[in-house]
C-alpha atoms as a PDB file:
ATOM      1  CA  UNK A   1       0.000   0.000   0.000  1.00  0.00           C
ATOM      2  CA  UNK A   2       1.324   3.471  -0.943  1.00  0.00           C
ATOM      3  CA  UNK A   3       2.389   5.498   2.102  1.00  0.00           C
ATOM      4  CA  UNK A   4       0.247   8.855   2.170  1.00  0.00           C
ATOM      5  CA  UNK A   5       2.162  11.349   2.331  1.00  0.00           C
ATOM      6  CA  UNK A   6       1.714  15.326   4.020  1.00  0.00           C
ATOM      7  CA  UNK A   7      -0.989  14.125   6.161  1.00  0.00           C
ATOM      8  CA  UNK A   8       0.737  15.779   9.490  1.00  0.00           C
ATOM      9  CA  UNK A   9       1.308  19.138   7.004  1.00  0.00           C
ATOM     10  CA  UNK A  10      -2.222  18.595   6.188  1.00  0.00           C
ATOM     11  CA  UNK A  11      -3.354  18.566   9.827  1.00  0.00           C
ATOM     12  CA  UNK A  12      -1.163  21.299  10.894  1.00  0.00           C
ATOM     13  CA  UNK A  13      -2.812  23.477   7.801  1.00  0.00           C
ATOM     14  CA  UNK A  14      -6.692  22.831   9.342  1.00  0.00           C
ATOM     15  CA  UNK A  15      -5.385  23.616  12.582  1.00  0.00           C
ATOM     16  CA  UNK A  16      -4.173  27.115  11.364  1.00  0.00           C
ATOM     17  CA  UNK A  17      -7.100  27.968   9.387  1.00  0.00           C
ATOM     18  CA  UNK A  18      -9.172  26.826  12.449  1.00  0.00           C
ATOM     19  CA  UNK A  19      -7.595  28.844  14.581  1.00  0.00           C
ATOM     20  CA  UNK A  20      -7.666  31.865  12.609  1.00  0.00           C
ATOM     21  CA  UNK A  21     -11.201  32.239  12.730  1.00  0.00           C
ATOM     22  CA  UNK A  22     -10.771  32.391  16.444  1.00  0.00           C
ATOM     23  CA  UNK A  23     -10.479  36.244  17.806  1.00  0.00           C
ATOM     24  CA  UNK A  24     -10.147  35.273  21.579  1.00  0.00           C
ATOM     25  CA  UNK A  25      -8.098  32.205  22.892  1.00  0.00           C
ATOM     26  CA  UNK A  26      -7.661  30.378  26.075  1.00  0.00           C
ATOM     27  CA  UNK A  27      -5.663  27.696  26.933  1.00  0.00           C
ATOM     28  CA  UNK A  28      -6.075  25.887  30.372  1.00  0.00           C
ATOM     29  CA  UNK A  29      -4.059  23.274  31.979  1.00  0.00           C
ATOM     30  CA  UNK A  30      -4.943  21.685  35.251  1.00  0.00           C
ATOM     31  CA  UNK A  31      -3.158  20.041  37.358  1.00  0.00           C
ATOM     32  CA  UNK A  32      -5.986  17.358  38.065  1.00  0.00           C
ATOM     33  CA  UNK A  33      -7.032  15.153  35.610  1.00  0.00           C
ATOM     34  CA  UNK A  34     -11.190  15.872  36.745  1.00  0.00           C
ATOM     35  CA  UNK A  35     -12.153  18.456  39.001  1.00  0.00           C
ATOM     36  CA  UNK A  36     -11.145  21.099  37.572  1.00  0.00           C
ATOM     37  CA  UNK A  37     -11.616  19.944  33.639  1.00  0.00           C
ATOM     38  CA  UNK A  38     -15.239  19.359  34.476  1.00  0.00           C
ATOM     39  CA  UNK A  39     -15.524  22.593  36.747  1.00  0.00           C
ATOM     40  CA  UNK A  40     -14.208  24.736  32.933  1.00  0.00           C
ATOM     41  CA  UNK A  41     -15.871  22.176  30.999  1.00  0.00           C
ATOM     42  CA  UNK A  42     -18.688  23.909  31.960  1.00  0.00           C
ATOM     43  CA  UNK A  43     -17.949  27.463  30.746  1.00  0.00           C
ATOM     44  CA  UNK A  44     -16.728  26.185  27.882  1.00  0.00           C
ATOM     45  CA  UNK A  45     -20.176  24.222  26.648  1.00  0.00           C
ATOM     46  CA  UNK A  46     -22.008  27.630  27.329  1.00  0.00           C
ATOM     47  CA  UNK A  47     -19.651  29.337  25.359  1.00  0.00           C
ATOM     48  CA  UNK A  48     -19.558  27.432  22.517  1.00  0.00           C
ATOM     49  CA  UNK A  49     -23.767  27.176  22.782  1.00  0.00           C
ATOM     50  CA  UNK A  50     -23.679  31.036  22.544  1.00  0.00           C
ATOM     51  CA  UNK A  51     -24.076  32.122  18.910  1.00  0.00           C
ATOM     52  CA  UNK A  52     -22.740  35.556  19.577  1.00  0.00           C
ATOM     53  CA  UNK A  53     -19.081  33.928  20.381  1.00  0.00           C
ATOM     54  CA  UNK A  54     -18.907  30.190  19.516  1.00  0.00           C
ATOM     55  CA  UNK A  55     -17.082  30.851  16.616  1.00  0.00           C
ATOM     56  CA  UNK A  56     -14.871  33.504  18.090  1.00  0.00           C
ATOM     57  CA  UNK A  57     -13.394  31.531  21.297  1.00  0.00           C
ATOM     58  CA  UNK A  58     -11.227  29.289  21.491  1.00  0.00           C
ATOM     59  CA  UNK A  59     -11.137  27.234  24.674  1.00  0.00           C
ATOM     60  CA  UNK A  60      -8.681  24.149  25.091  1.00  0.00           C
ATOM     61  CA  UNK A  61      -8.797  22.350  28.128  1.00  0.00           C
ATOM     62  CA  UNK A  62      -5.917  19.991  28.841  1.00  0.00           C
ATOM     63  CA  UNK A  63      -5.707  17.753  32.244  1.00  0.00           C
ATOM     64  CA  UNK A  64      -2.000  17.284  33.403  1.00  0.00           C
ATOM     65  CA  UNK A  65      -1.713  14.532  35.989  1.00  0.00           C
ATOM     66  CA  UNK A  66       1.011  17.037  37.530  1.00  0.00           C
ATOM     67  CA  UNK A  67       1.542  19.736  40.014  1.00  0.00           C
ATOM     68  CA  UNK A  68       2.706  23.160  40.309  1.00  0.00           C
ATOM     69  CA  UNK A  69       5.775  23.801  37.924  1.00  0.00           C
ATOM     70  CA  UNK A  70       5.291  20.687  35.950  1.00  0.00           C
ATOM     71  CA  UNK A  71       2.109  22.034  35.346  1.00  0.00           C
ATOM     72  CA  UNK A  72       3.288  25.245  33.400  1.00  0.00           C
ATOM     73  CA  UNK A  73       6.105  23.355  31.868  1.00  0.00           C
ATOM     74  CA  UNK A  74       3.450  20.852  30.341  1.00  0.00           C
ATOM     75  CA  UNK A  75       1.924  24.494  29.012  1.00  0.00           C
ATOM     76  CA  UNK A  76       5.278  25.832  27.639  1.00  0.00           C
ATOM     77  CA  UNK A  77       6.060  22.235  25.854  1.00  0.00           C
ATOM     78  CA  UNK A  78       2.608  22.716  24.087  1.00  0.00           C
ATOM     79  CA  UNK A  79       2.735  25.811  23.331  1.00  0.00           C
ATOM     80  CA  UNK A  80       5.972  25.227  21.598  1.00  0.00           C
ATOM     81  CA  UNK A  81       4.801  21.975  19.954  1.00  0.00           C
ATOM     82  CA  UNK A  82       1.989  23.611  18.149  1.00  0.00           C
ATOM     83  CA  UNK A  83       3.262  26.860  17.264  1.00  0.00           C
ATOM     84  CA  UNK A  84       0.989  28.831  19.193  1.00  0.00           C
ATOM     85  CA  UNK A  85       1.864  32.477  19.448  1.00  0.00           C
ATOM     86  CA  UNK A  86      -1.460  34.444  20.651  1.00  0.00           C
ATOM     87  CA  UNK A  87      -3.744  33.913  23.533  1.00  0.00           C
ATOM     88  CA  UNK A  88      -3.883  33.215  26.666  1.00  0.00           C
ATOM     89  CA  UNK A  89      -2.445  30.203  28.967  1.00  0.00           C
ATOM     90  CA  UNK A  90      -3.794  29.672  32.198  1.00  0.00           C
ATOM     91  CA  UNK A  91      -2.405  27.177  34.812  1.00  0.00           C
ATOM     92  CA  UNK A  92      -4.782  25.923  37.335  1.00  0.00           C
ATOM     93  CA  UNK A  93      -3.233  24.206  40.307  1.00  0.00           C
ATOM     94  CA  UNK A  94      -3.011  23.928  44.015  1.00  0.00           C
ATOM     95  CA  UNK A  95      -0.589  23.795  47.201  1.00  0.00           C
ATOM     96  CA  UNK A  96      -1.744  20.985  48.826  1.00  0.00           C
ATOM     97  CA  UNK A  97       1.784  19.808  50.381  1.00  0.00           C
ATOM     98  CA  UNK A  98       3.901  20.803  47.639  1.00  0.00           C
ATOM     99  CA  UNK A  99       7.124  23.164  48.635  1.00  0.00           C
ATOM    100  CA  UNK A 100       6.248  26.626  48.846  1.00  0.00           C
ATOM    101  CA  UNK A 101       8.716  27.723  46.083  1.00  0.00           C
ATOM    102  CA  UNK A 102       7.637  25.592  43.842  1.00  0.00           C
ATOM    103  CA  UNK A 103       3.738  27.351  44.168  1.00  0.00           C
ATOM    104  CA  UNK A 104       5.458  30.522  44.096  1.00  0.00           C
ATOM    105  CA  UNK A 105       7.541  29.348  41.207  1.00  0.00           C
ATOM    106  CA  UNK A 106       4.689  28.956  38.488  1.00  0.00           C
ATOM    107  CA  UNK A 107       3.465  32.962  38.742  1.00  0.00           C
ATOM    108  CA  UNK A 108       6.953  33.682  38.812  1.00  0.00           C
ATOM    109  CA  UNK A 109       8.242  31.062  35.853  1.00  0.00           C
ATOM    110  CA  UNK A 110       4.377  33.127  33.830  1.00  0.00           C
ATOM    111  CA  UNK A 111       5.694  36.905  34.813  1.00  0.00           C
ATOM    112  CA  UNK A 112       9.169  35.840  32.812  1.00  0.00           C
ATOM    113  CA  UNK A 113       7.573  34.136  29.867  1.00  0.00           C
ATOM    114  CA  UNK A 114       5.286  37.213  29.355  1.00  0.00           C
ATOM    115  CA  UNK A 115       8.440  39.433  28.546  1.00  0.00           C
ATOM    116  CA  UNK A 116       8.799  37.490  25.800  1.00  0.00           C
ATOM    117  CA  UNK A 117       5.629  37.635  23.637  1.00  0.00           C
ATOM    118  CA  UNK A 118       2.714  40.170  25.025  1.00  0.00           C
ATOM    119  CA  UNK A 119       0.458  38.471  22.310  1.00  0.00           C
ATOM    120  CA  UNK A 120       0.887  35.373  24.054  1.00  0.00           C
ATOM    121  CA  UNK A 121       0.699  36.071  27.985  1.00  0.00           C
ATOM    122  CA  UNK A 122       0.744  33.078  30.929  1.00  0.00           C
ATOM    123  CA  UNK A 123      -1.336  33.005  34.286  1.00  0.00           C
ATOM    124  CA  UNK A 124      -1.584  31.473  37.582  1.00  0.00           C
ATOM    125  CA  UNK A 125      -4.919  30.239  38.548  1.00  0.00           C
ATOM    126  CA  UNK A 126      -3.650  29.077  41.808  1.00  0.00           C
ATOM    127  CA  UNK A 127      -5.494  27.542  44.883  1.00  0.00           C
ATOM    128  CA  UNK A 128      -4.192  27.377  48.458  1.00  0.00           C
ATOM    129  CA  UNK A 129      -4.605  25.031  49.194  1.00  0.00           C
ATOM    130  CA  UNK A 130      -6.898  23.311  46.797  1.00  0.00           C
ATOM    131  CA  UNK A 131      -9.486  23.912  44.299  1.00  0.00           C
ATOM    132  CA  UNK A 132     -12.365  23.240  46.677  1.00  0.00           C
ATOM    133  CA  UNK A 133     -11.515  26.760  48.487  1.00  0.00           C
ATOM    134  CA  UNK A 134     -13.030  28.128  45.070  1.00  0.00           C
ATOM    135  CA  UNK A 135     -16.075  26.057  45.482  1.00  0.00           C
ATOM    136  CA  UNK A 136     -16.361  27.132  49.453  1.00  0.00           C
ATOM    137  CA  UNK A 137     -16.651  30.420  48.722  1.00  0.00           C
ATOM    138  CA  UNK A 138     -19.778  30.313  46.424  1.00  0.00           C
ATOM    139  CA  UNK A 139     -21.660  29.378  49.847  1.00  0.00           C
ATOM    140  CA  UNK A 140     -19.538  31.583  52.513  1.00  0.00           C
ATOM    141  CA  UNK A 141     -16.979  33.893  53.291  1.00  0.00           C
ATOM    142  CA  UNK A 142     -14.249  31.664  54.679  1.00  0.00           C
ATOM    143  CA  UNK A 143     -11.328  32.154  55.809  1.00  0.00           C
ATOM    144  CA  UNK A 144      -9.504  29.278  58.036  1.00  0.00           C
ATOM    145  CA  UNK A 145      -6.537  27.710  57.082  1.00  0.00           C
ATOM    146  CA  UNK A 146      -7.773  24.010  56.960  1.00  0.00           C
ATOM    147  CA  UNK A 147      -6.448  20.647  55.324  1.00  0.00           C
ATOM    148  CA  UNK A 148      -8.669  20.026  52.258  1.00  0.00           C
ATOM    149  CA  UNK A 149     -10.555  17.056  54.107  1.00  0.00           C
ATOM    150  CA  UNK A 150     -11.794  19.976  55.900  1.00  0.00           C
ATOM    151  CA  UNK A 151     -12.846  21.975  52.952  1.00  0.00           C
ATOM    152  CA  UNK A 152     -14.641  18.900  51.485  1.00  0.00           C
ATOM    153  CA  UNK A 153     -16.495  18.610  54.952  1.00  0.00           C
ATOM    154  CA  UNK A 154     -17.787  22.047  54.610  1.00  0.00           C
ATOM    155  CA  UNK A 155     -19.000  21.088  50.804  1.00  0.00           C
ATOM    156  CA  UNK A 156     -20.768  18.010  51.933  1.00  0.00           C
ATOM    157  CA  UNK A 157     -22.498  19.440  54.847  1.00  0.00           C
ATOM    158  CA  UNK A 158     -23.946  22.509  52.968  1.00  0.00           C
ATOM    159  CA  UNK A 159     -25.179  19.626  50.505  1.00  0.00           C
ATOM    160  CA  UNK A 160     -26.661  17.852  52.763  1.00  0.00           C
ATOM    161  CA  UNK A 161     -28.502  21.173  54.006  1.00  0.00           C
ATOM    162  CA  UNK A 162     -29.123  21.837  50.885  1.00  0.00           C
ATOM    163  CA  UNK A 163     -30.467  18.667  50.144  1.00  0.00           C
ATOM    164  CA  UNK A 164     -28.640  18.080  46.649  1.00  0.00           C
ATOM    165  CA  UNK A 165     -26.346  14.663  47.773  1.00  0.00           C
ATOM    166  CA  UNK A 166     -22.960  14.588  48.810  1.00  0.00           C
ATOM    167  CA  UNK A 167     -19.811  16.725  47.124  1.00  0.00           C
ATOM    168  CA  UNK A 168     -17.453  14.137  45.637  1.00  0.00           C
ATOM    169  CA  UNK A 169     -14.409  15.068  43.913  1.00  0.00           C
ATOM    170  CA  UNK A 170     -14.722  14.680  39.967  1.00  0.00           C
ATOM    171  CA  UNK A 171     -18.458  15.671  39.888  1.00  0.00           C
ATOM    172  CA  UNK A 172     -19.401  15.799  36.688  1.00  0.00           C
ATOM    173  CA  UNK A 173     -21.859  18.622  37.245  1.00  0.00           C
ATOM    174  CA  UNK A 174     -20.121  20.800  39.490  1.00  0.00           C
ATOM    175  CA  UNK A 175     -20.386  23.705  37.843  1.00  0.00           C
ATOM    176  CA  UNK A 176     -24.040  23.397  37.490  1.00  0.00           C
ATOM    177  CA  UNK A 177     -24.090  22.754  41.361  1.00  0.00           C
ATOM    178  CA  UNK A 178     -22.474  25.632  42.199  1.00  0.00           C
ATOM    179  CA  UNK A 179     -24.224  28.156  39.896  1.00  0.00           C
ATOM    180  CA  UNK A 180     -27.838  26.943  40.318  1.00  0.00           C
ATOM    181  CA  UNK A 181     -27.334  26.316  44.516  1.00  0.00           C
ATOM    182  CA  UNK A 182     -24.152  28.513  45.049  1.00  0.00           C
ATOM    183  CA  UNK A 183     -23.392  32.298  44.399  1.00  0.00           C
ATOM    184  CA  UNK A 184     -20.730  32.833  41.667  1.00  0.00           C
ATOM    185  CA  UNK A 185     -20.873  36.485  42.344  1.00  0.00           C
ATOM    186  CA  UNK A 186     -20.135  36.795  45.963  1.00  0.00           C
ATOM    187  CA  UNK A 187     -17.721  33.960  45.164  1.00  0.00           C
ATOM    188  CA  UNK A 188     -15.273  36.181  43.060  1.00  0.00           C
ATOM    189  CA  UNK A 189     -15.433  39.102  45.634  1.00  0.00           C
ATOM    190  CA  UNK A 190     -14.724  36.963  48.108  1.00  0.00           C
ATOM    191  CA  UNK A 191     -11.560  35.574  46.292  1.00  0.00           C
ATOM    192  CA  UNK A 192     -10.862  38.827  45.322  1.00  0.00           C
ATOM    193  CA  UNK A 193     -11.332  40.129  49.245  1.00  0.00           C
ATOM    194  CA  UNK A 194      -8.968  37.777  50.604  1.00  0.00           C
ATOM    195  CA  UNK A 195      -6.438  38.236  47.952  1.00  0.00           C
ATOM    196  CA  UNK A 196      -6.322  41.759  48.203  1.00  0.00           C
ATOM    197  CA  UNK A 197      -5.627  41.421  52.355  1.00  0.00           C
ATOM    198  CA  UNK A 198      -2.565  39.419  51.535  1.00  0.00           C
ATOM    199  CA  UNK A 199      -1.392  42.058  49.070  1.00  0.00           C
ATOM    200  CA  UNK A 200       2.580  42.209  48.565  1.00  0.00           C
ATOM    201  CA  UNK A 201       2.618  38.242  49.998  1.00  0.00           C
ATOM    202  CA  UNK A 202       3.310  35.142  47.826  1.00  0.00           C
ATOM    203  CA  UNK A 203       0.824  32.839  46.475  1.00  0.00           C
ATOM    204  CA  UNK A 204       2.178  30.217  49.133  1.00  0.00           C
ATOM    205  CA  UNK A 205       1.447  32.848  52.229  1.00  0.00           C
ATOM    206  CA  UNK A 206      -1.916  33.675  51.323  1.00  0.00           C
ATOM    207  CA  UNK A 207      -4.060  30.538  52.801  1.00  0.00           C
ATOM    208  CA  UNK A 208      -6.465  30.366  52.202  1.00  0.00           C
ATOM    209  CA  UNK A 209      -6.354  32.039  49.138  1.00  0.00           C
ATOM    210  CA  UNK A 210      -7.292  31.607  45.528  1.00  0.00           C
ATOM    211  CA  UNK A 211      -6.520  33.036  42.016  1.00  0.00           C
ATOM    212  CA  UNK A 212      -9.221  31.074  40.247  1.00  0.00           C
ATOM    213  CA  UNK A 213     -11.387  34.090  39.594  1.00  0.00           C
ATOM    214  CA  UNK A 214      -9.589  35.486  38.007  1.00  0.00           C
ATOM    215  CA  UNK A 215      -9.948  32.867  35.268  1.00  0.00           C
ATOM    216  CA  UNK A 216     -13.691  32.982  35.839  1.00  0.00           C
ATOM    217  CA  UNK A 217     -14.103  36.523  35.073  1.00  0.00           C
ATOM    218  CA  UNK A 218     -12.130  36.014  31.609  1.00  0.00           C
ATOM    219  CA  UNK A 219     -14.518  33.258  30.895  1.00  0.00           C
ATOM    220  CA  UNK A 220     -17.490  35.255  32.120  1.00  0.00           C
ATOM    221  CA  UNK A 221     -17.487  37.638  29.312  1.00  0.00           C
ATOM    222  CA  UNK A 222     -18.528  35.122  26.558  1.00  0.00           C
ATOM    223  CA  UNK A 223     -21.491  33.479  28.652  1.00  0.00           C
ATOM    224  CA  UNK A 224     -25.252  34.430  27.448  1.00  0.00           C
ATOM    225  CA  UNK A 225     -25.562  38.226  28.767  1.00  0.00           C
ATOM    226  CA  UNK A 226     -28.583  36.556  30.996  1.00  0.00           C
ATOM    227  CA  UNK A 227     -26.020  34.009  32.541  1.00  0.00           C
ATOM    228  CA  UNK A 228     -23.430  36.800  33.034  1.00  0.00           C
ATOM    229  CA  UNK A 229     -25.398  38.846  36.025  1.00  0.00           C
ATOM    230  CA  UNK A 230     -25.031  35.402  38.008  1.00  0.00           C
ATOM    231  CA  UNK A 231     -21.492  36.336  38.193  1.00  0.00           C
END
């Protein structure tokens, strides 16, 4: 049989043409394979069911299996691989019990590789210590430094009083959860609150503290304009 040949210059040509119809693009990685893919997942289906912006937004999600500054160099390896130049790259990971400069490391490693390309610029969606301080917040304004079994004892008890199950991680409809029984808005002020009391500390010294918002805002603006007043 005859070998085909150019298919990979093929593929790389319908990747380029698809990606210059796109005006606006994002590019998450997350350092859980689940969670946090299903939690964006979400924004992402919206998005691309709007017809004022489905065909102007890009939105690639890619889980990592890793943490903190193998998650950005997963990010720089792809970005590299496939030629991308514009848009934005957005890490999403937590502390947990990883070393403190390491956390600090990934906002650090984005703020150099911005220098280099401001058409192409990196961000730190952190969590400290995990991504279920995000979801807390959509319920209350909390601000104790617990272990995550903690923070998944909050979520499952203000299920249960809410009478929607139990929170397990890798829901598949978390983000529906949260923005049909939580409060999105107050969530990102919040975030935003705490955040702004730790100004001029690192990532790692804020705790608990999240960046996550910050991605949520970015998102925000290509929901249906009904859907956007929820955050």
């Amino acid at each position: 049989m005859p070998k085909k040949v150019g298919t990979t210059q093929w593929r790389r040509q319908r990747r380029k043409e698809y990606l210059e119809k796109k005006e606006y693009r994002y590019y998450i990685f997350c350092e859980g394979e689940q969670t946090e893919p299903l939690y964006f997942e979400g924004f992402k289906r919206l998005i691309e069911d709007n017809p004022i912006y489905k065909d102007m937004v890009l939105i690639e999600i890619e889980p990592c299996a890793a943490e903190t500054m193998r998650v950005i160099g997963m990010a720089e390896r792809y970005v590299r691989k496939n030629g991308i130049d514009r848009g934005q790259v957005w890490c999403v990971y937590d502390k947990d019990s990883f070393p403190a400069k390491d956390f600090n490391g990934v906002a650090e490693r984005a703020d150099k590789l911005n220098l280099e390309n401001p058409e192409l610029q990196y961000h730190a969606a952190w969590s400290n210590e995990c991504i279920e301080f995000w979801f807390i917040l959509h319920f209350a304004y909390y601000i104790s430094n617990n272990h995550r079994t903690d923070y998944v004892r909050f979520l499952n008890d203000k299920f249960a009083e809410l009478n929607i199950g139990r929170y397990q991680k890798n829901m598949e409809n978390i983000f529906d959860v949260l923005l049909e029984y939580g409060n999105p808005k107050l969530a990102i002020r919040y975030a935003k609150r705490i955040v702004k009391e730790g100004k001029g500390k690192m990532p790692a010294e804020i705790a608990p503290g999240t960046k996550v918002y910050e991605l949520v805002e970015e998102l925000t603006k290509y929901l249906p304009e009904e859907m956007q007043k929820q955050f």
